[in-house]
N, C-alpha and C. Protein backbone atom coordinates (compact mmCIF):
# COMPACT_ATOMS: atom_id res chain seq x y z
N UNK A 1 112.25 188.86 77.65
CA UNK A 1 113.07 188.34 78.72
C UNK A 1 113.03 189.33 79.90
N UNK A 2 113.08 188.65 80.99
CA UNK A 2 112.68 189.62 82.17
C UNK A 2 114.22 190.01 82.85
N UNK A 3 114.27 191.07 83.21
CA UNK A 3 115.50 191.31 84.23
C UNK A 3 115.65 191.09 85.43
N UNK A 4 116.05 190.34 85.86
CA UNK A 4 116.26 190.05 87.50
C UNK A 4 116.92 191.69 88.02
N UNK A 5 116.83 192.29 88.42
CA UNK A 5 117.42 193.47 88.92
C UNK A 5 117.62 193.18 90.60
N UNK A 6 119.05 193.46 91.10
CA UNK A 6 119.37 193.68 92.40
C UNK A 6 118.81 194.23 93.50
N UNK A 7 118.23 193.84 94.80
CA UNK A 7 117.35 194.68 95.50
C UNK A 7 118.47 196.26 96.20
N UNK A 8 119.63 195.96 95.36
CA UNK A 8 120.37 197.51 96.20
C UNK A 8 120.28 198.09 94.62
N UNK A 9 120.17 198.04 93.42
CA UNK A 9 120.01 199.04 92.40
C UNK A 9 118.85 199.09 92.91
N UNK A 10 117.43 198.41 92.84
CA UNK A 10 116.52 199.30 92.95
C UNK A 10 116.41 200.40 93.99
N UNK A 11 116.72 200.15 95.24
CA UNK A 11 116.65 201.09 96.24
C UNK A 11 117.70 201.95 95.83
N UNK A 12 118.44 202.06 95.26
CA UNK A 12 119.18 203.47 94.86
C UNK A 12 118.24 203.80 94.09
N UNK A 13 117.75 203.55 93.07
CA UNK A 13 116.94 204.29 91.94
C UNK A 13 115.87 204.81 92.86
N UNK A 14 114.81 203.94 93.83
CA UNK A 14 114.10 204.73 94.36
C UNK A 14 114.68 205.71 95.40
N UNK A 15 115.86 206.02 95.98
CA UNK A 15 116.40 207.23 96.24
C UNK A 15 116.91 208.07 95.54
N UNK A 16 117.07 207.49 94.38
CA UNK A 16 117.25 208.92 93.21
C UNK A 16 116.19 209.32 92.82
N UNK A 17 115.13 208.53 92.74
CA UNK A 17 113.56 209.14 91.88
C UNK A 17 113.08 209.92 93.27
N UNK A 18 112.86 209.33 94.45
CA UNK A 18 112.32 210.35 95.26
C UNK A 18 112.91 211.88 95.52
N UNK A 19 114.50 211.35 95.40
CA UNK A 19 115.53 213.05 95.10
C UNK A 19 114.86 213.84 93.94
N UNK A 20 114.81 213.07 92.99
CA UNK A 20 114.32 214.03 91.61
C UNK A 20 112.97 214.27 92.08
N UNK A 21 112.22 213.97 92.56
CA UNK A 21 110.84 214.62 92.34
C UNK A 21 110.67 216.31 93.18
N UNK A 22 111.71 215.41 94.14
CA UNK A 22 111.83 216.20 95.27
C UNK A 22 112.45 217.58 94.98
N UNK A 23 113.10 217.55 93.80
CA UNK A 23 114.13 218.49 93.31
C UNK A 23 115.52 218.78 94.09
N UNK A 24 115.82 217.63 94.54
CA UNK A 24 116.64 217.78 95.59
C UNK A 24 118.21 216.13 95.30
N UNK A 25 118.22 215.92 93.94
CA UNK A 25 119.11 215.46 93.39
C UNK A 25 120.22 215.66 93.14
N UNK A 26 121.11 214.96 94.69
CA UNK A 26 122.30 214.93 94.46
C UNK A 26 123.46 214.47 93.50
N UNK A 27 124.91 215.08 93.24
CA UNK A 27 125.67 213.74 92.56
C UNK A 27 125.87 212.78 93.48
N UNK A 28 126.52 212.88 94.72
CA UNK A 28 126.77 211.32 95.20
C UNK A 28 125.49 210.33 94.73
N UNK A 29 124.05 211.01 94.92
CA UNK A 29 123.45 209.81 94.66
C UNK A 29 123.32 209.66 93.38
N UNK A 30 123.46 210.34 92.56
CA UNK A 30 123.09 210.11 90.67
C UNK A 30 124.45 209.24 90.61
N UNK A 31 125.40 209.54 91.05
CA UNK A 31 126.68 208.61 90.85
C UNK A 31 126.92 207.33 91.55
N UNK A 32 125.84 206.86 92.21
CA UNK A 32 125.70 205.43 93.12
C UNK A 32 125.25 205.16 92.08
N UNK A 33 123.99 205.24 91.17
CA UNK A 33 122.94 204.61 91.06
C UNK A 33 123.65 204.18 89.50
N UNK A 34 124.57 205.50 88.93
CA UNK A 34 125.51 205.28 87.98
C UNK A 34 126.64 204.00 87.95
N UNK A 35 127.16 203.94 88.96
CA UNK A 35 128.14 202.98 89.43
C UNK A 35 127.41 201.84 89.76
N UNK A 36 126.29 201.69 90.22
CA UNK A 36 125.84 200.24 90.93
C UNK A 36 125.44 199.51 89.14
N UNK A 37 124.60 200.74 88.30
CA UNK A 37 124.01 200.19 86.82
C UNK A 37 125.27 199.83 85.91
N UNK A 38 126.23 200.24 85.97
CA UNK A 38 127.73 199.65 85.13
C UNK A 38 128.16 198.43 86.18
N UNK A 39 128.19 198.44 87.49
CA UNK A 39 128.57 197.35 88.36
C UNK A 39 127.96 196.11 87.46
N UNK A 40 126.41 196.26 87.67
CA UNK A 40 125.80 194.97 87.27
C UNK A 40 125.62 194.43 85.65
N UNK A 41 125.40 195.62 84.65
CA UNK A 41 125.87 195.45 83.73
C UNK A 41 127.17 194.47 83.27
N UNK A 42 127.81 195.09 83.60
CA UNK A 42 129.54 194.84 83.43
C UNK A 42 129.36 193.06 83.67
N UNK A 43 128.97 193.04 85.13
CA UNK A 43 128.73 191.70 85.66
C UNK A 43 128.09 190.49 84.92
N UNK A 44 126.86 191.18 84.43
CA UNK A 44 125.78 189.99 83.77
C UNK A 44 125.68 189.77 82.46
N UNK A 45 126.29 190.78 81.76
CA UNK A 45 126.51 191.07 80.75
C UNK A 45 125.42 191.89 79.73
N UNK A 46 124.65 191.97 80.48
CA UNK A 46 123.08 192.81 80.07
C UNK A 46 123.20 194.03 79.27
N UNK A 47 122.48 194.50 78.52
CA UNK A 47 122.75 195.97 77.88
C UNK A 47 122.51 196.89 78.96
N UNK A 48 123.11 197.55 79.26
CA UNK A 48 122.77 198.91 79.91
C UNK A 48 121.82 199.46 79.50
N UNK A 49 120.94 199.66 78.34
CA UNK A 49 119.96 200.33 77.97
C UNK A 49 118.88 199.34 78.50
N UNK A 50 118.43 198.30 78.35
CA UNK A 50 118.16 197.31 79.09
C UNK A 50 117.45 197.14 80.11
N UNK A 51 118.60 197.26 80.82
CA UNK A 51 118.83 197.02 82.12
C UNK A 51 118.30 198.36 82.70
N UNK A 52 118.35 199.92 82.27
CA UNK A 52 118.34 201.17 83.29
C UNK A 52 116.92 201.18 82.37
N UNK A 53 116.27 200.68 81.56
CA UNK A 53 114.59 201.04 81.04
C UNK A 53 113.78 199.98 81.90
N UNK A 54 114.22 198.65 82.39
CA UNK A 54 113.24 198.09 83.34
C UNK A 54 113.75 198.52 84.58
N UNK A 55 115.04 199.19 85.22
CA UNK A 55 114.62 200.01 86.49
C UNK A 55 114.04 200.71 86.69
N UNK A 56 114.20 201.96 85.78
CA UNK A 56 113.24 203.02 85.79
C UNK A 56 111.70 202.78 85.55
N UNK A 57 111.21 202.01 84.93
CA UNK A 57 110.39 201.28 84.90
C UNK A 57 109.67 200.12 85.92
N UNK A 58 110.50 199.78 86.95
CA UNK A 58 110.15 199.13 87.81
C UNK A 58 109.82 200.28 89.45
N UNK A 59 110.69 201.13 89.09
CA UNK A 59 110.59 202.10 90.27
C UNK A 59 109.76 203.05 89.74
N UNK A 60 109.65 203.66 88.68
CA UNK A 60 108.72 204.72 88.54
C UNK A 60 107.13 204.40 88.50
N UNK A 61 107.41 203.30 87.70
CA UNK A 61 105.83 202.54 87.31
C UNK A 61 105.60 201.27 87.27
N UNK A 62 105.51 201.03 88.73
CA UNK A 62 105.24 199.56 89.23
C UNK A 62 104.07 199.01 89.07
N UNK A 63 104.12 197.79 88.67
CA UNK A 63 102.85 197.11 88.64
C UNK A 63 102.32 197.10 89.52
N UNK A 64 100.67 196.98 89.36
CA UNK A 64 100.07 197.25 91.09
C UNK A 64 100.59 195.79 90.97
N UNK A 65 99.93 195.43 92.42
CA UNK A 65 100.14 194.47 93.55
C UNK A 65 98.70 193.57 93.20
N UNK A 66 98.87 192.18 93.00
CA UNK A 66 98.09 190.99 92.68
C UNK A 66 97.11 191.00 94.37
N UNK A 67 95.76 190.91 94.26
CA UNK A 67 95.24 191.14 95.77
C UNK A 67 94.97 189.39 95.71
């Protein structure tokens, strides 16, 4: 089953992954990306484990692009 994921969790995650690479990972942003993944959880009823393995997964290691 596929996850529909929110286009504002992903763009937090990709501002937390570019912070982490960066070494430059804040809490406000580890705690958005915390709060937005229980927001939608909570909401859809999805597992949180779930749900934060196809973000990280969608932002870290995206499928290429269909030409």
């Amino acid at each position: 089953m596929a996850i529909e994921l929110p286009p504002n969790l992903i763009e937090l995650e990709r501002s937390a992954w570019a912070e982490i690479q960066a070494g430059t990972l804040t809490v406000p942003t580890a705690l958005a990306v915390h709060e937005a993944l229980a927001a939608f959880t909570a909401e859809s009823g999805q597992s949180r484990f779930d749900v934060e393995m196809a973000l990280k997964k969608r932002v870290r290691h995206p499928e290429p692009e269909a030409a």
